[in-house]
C-alpha atoms as a PDB file:
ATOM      1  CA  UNK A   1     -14.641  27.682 -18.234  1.00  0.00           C
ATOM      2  CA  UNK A   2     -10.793  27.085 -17.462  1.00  0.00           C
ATOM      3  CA  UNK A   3     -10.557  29.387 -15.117  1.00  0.00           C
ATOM      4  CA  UNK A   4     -13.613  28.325 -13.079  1.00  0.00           C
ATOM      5  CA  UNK A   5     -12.469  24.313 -13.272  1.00  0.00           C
ATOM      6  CA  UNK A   6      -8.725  26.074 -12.093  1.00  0.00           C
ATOM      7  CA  UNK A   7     -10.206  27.657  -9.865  1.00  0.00           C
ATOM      8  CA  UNK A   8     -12.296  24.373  -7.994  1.00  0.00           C
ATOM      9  CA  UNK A   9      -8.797  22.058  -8.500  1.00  0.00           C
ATOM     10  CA  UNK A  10      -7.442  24.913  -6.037  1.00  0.00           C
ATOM     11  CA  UNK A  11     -10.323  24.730  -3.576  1.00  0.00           C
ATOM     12  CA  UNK A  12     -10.508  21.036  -3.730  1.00  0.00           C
ATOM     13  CA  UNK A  13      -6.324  20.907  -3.174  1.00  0.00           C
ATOM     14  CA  UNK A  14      -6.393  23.591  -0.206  1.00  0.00           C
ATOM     15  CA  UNK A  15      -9.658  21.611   1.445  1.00  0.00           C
ATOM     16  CA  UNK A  16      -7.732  18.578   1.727  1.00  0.00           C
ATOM     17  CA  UNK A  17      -4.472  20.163   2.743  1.00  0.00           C
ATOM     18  CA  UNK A  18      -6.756  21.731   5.760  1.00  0.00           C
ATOM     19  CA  UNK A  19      -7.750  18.328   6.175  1.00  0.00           C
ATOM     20  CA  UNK A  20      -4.566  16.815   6.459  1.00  0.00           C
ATOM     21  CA  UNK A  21      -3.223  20.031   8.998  1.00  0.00           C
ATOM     22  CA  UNK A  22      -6.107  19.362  11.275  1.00  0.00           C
ATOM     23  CA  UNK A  23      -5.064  15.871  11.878  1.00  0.00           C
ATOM     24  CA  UNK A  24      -1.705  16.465  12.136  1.00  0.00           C
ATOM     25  CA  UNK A  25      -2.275  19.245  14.950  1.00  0.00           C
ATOM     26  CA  UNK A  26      -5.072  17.496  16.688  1.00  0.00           C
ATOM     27  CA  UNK A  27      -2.486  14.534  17.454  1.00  0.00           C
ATOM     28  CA  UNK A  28       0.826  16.389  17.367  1.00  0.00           C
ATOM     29  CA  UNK A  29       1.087  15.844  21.312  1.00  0.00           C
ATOM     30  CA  UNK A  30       0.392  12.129  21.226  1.00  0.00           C
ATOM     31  CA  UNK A  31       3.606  10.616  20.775  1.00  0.00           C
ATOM     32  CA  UNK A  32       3.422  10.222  17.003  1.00  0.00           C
ATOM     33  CA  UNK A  33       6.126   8.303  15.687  1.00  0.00           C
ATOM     34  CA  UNK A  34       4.562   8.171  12.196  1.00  0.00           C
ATOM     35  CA  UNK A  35       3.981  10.464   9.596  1.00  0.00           C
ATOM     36  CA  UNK A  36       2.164   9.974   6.548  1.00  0.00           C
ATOM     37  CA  UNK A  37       4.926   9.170   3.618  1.00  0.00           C
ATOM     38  CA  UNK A  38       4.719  12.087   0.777  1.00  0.00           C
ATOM     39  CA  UNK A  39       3.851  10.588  -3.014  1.00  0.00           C
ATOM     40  CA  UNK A  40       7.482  10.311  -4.957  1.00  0.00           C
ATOM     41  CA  UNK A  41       5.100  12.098  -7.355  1.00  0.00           C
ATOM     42  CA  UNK A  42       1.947  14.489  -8.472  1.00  0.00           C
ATOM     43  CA  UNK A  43      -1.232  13.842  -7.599  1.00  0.00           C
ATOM     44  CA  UNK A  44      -2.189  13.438 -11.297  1.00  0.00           C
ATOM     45  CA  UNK A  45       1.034  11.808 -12.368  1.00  0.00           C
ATOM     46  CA  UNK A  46      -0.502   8.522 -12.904  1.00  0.00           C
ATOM     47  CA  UNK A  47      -3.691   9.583 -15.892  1.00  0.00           C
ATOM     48  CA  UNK A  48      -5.502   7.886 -16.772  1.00  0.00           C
ATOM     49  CA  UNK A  49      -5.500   4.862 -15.127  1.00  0.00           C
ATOM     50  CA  UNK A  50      -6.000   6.483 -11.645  1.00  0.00           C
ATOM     51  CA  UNK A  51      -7.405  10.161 -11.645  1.00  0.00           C
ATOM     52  CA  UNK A  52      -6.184  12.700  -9.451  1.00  0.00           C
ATOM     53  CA  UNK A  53      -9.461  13.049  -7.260  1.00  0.00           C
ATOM     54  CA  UNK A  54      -9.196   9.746  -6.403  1.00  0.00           C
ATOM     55  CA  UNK A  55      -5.544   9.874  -5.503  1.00  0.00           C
ATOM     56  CA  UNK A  56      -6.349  13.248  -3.252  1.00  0.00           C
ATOM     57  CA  UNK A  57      -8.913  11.465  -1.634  1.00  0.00           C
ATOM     58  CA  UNK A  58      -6.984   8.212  -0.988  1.00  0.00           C
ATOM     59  CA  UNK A  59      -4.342   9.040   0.366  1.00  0.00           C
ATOM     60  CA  UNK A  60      -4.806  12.706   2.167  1.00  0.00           C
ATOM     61  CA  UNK A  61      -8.321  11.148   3.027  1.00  0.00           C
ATOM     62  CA  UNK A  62      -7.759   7.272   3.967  1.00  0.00           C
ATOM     63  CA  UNK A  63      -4.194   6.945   4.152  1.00  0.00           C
ATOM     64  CA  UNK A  64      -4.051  10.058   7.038  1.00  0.00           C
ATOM     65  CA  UNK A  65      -6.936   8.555   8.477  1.00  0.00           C
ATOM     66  CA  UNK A  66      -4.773   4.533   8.996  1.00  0.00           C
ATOM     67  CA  UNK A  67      -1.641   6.828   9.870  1.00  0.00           C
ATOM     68  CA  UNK A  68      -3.901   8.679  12.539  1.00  0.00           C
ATOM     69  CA  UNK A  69      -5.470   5.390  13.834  1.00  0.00           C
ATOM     70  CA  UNK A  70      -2.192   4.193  14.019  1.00  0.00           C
ATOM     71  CA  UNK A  71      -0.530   6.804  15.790  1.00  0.00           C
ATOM     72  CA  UNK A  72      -3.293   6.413  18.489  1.00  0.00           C
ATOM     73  CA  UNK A  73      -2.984   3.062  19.635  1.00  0.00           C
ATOM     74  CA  UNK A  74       0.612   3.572  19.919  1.00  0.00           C
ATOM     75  CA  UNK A  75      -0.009   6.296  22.069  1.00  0.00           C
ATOM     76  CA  UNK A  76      -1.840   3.694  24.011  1.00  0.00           C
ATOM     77  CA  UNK A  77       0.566   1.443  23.850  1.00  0.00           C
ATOM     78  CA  UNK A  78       3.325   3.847  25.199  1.00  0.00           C
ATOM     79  CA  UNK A  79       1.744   4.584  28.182  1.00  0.00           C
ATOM     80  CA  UNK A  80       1.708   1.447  29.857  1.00  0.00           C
ATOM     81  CA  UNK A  81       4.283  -0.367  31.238  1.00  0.00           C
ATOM     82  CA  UNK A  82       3.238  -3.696  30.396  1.00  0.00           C
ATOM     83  CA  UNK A  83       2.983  -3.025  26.639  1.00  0.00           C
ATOM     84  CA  UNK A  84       5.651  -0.312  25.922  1.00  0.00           C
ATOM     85  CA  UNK A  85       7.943  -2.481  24.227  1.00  0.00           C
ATOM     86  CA  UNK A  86       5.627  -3.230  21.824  1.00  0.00           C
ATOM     87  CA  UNK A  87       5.269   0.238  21.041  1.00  0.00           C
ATOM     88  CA  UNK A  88       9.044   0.223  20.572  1.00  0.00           C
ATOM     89  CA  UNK A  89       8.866  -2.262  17.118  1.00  0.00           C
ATOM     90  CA  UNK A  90       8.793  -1.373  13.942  1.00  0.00           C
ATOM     91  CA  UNK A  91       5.472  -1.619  12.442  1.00  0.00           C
ATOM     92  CA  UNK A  92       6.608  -4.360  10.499  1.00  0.00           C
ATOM     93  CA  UNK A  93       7.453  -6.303  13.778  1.00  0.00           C
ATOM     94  CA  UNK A  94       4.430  -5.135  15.774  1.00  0.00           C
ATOM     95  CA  UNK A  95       2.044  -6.719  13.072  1.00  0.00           C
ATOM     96  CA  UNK A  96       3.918  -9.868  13.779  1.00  0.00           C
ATOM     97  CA  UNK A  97       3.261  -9.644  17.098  1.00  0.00           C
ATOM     98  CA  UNK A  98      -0.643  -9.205  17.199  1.00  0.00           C
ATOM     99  CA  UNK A  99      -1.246 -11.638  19.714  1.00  0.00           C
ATOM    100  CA  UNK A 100       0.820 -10.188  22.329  1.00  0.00           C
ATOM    101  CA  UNK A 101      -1.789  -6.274  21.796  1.00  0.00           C
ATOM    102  CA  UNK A 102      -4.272  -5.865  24.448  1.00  0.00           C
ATOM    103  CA  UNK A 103      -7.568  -7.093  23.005  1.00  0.00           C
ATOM    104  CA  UNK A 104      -8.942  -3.672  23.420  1.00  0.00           C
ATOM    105  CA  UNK A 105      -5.764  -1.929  20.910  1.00  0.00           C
ATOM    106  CA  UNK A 106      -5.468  -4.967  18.507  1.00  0.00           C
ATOM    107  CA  UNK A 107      -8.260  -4.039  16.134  1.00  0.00           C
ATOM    108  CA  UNK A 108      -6.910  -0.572  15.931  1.00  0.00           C
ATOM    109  CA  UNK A 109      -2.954  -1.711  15.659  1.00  0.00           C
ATOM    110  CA  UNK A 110      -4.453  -4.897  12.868  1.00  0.00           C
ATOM    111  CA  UNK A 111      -6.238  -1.848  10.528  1.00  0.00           C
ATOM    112  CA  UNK A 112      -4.621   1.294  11.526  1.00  0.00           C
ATOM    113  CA  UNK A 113      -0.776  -0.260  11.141  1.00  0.00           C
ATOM    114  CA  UNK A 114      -1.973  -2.716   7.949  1.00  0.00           C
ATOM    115  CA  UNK A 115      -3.807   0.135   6.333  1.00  0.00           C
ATOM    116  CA  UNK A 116      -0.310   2.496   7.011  1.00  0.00           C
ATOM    117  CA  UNK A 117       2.186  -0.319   5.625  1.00  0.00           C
ATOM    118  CA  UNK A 118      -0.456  -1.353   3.127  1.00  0.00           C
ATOM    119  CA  UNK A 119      -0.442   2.108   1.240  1.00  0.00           C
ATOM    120  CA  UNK A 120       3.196   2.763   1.871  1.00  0.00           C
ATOM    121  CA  UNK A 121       3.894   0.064  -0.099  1.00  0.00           C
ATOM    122  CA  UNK A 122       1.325   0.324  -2.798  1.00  0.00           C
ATOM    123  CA  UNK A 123       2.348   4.229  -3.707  1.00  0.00           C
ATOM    124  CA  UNK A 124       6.239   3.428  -3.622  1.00  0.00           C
ATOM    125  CA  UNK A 125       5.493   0.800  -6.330  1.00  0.00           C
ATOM    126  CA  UNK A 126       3.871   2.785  -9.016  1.00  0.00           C
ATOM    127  CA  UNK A 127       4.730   5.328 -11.345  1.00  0.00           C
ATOM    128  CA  UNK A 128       3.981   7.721 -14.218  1.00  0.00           C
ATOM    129  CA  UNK A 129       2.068   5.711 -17.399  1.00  0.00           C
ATOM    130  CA  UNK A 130       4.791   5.954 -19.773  1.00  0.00           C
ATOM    131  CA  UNK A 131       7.456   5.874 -17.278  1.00  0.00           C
ATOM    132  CA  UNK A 132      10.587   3.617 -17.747  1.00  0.00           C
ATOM    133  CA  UNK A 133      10.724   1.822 -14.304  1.00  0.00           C
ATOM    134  CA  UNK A 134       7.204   0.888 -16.334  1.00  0.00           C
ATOM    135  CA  UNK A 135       9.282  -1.381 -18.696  1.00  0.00           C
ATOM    136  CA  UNK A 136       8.903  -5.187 -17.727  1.00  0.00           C
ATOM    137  CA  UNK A 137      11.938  -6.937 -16.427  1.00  0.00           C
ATOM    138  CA  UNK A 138      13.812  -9.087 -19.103  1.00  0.00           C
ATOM    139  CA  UNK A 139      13.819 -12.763 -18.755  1.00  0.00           C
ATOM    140  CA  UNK A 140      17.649 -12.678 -17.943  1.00  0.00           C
ATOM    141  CA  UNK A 141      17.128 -10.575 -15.094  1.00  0.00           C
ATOM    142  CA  UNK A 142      16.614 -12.131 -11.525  1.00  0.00           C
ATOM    143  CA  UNK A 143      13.253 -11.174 -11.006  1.00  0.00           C
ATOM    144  CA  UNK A 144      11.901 -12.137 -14.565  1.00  0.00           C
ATOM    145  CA  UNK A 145      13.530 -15.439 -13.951  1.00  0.00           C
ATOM    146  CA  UNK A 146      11.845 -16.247 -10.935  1.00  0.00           C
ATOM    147  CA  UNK A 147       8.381 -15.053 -13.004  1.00  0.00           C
ATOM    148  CA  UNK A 148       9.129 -17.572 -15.224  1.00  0.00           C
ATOM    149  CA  UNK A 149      10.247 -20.153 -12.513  1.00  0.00           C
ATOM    150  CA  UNK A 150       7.069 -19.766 -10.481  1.00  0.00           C
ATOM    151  CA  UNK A 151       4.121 -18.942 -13.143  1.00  0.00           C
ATOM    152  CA  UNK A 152       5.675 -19.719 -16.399  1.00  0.00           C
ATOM    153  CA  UNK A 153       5.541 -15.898 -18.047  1.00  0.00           C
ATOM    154  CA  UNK A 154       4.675 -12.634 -17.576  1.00  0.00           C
ATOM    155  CA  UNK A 155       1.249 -13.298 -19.018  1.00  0.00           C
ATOM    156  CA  UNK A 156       0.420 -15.767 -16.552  1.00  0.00           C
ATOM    157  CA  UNK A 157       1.324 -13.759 -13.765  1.00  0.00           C
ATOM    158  CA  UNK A 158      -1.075 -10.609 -14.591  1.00  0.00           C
ATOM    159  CA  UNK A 159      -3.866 -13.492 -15.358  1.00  0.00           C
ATOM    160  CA  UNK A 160      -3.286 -15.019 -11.975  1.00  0.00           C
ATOM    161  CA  UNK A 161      -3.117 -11.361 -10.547  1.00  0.00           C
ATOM    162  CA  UNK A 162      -5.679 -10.023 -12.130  1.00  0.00           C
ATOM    163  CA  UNK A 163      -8.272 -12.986 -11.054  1.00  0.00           C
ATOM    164  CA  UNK A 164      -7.432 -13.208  -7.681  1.00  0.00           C
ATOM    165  CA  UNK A 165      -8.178  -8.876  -7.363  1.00  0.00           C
ATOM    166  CA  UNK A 166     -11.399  -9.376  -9.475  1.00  0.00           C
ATOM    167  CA  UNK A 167     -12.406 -12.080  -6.991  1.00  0.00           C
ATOM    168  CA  UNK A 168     -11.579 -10.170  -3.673  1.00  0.00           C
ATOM    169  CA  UNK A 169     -15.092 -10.343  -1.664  1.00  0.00           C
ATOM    170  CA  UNK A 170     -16.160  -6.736  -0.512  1.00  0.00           C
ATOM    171  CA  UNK A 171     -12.661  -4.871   0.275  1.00  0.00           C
ATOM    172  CA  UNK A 172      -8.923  -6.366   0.433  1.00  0.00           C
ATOM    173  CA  UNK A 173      -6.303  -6.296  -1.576  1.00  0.00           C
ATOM    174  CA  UNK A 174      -4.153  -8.497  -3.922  1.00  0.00           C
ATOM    175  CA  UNK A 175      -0.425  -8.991  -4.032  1.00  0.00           C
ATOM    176  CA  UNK A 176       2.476 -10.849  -4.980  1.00  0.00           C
ATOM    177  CA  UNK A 177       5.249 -11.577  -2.626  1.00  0.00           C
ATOM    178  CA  UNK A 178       7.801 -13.724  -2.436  1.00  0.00           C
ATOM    179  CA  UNK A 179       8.864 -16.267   0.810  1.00  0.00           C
ATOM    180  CA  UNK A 180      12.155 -15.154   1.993  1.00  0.00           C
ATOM    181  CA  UNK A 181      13.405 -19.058   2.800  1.00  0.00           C
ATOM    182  CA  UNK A 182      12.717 -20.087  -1.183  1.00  0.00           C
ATOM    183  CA  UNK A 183      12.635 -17.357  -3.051  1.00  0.00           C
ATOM    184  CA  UNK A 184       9.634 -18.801  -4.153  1.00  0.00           C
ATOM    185  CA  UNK A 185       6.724 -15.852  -5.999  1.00  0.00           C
ATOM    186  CA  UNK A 186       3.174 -16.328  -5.145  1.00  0.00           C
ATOM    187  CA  UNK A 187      -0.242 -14.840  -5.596  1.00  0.00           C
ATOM    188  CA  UNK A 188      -2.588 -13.980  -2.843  1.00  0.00           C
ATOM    189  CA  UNK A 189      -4.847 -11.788  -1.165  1.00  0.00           C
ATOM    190  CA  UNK A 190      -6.104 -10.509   1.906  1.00  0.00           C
ATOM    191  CA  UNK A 191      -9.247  -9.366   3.269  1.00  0.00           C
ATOM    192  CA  UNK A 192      -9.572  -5.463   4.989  1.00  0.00           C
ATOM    193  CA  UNK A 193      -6.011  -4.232   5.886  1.00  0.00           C
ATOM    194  CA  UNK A 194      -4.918  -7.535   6.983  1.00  0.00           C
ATOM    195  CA  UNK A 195      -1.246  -7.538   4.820  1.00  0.00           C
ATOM    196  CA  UNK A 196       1.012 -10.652   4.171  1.00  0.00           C
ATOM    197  CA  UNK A 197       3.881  -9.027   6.029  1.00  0.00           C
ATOM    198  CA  UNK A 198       2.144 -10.510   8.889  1.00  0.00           C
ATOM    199  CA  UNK A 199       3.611 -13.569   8.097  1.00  0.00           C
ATOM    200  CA  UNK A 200       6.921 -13.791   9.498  1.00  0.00           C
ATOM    201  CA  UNK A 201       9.796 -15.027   6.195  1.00  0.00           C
ATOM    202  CA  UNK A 202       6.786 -13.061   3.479  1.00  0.00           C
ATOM    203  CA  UNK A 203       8.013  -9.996   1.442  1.00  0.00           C
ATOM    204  CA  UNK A 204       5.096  -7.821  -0.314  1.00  0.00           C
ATOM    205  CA  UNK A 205       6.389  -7.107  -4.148  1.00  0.00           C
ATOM    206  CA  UNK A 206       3.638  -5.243  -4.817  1.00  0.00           C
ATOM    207  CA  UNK A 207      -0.053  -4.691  -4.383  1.00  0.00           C
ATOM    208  CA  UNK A 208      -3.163  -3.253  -5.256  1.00  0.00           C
ATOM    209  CA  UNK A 209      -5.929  -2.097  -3.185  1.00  0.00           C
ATOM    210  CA  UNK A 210      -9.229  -3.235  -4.583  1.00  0.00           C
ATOM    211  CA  UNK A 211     -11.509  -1.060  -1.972  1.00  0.00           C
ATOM    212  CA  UNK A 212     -14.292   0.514  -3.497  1.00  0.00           C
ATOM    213  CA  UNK A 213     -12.504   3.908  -2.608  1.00  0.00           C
ATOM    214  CA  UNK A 214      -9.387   3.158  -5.056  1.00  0.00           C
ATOM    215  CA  UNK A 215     -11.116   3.309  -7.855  1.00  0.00           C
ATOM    216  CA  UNK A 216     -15.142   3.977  -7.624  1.00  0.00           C
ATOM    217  CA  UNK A 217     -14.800   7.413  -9.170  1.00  0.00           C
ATOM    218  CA  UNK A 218     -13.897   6.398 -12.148  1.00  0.00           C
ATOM    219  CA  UNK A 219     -14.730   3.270 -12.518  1.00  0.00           C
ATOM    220  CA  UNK A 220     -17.727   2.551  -9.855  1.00  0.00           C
ATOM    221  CA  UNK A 221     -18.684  -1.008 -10.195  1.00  0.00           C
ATOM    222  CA  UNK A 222     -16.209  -2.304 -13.308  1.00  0.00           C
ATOM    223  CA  UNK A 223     -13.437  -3.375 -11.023  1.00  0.00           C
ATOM    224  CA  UNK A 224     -11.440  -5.031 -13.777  1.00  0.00           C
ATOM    225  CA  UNK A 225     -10.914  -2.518 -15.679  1.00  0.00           C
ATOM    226  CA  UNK A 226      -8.972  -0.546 -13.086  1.00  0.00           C
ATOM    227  CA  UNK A 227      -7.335  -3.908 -12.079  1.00  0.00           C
ATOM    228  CA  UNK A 228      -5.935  -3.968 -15.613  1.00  0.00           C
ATOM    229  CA  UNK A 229      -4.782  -0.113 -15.788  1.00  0.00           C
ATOM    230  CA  UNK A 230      -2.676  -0.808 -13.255  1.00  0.00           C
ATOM    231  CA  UNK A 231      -0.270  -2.763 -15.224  1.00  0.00           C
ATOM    232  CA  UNK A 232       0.200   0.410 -16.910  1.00  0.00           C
ATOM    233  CA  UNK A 233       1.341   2.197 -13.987  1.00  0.00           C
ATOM    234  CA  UNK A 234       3.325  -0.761 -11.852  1.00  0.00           C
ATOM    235  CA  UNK A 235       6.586   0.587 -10.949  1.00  0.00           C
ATOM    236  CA  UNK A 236       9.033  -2.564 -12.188  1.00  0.00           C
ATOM    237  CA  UNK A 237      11.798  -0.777 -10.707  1.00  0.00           C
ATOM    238  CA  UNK A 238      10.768  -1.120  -7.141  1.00  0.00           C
ATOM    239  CA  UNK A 239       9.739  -4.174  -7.561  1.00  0.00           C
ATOM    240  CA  UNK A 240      12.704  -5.080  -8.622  1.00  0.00           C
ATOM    241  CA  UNK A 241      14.429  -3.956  -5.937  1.00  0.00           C
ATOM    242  CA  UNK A 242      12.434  -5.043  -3.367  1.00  0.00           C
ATOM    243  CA  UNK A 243      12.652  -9.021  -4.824  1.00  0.00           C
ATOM    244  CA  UNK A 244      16.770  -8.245  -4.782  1.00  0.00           C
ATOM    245  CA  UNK A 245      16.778  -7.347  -0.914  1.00  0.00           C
ATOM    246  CA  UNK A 246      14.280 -10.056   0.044  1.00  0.00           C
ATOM    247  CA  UNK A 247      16.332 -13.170  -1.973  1.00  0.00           C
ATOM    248  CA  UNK A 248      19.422 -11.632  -0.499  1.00  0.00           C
ATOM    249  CA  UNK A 249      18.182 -10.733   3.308  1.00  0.00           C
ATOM    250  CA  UNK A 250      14.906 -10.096   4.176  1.00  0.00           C
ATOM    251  CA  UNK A 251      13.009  -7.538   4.265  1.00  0.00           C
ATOM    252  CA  UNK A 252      13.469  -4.199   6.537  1.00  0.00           C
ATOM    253  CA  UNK A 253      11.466  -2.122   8.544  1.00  0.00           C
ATOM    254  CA  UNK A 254       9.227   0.861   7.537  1.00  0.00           C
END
């Protein structure tokens, strides 16, 4: 009945909410310097092309769980001497700085802080199906120019896009930045939670997260087809935005 499917939305909300109060207090005296970012919108805002389980799960679930990770190696990293200052970057700037993590933090500081920035960036850059920051830039605008520049059309890009998420082995993610020096667009991907803002000069425009726990739930093994309902839901807006302050000056910190 209604009632009874109203009625296990609420107890599937309030058990992840618990969840996400748990982690919060089990790590509120650790030095936490960051939180998990809110959605700019409902957990079912973006039916059908992602359902609202799946959303709950991701990011009260997986995103908390990077945040927490996170958190705790720079708890580490704060209490020594030696490596305090590198607890002091952004996480933008840490990432860069890999090399310089005690070997026993850096797995934690390469998943936990590329899984954080990952998802920050992926939620900030969709929106509602239907939406207007939905609507494609036009070719005389700066960003559809450099589409056109750098893969010839729109239609290229999403084939280029779409093939290189279909072809991600086991879980990573796909993405299209742009290098700050050139201006120049690009397609890549990345394996686990490894991100291209590693790269010092590399701006993410936007991404999509092609592990099995994106999308399984409703579509379990036919990745494509939630690669290509994703188009549907790709905030344009944001990405415009982001390309704008990238071109201009390069990117800033979460």
């Amino acid at each position: 009945s209604a009632a009874r499917h109203g009625a296990r939305k609420m107890m599937i909300e309030m058990r992840f909410i618990f969840l996400a109060l748990l982690l919060a207090l089990a790590h509120e005296g650790l030095g936490q310097s960051l939180e998990l970012p809110a959605l700019p919108y409902d957990y079912a805002a973006l039916e059908p092309s992602i359902d609202e389980a799946t959303m709950r799960v991701h990011h009260l679930g997986h995103h908390q769980a990077y945040t927490t990770t996170i958190n705790q190696a720079l708890t580490a990293l704060r209490s020594d001497k030696a490596t305090n200052h590198l607890a002091k970057m952004g996480i933008d700037s840490l990432l860069q700085h890999l090399d310089e993590v005690p070997e026993a933090l850096r797995g934690a500081v390469r998943n936990g802080g590329g899984g954080f920035v990952n998802h920050a960036l992926f939620w900030k850059a969709l929106t509602p199906v239907g939406s207007p920051k939905n609507t494609e830039p036009t070719a005389d605008s700066a960003l559809g120019a450099a589409i056109a520049r750098d893969f010839g059309s729109m239609l290229e890009l999403q084939n280029a896009f779409n093939t290189a998420a279909t072809k991600v082995f086991g879980s990573g993610w796909a993405w299209v930045v742009v290098d700050e020096a050139s201006g120049k667009l690009s397609v890549t991907s990345t394996p686990n939670q490894d991100t291209p803002g590693m790269k010092r000069g590399t701006t993410v425009l936007f991404g999509l997260d092609v592990w099995e726990h994106a999308y399984y739930l409703k579509y379990q093994n036919k990745r494509a087809e939630y690669v290509s309902a994703f188009w549907k839901i790709l905030n344009w807006e944001e990405v415009a935005a982001r390309h704008k302050a990238a071109v201009a000056s390069g990117k800033g910190e979460l």
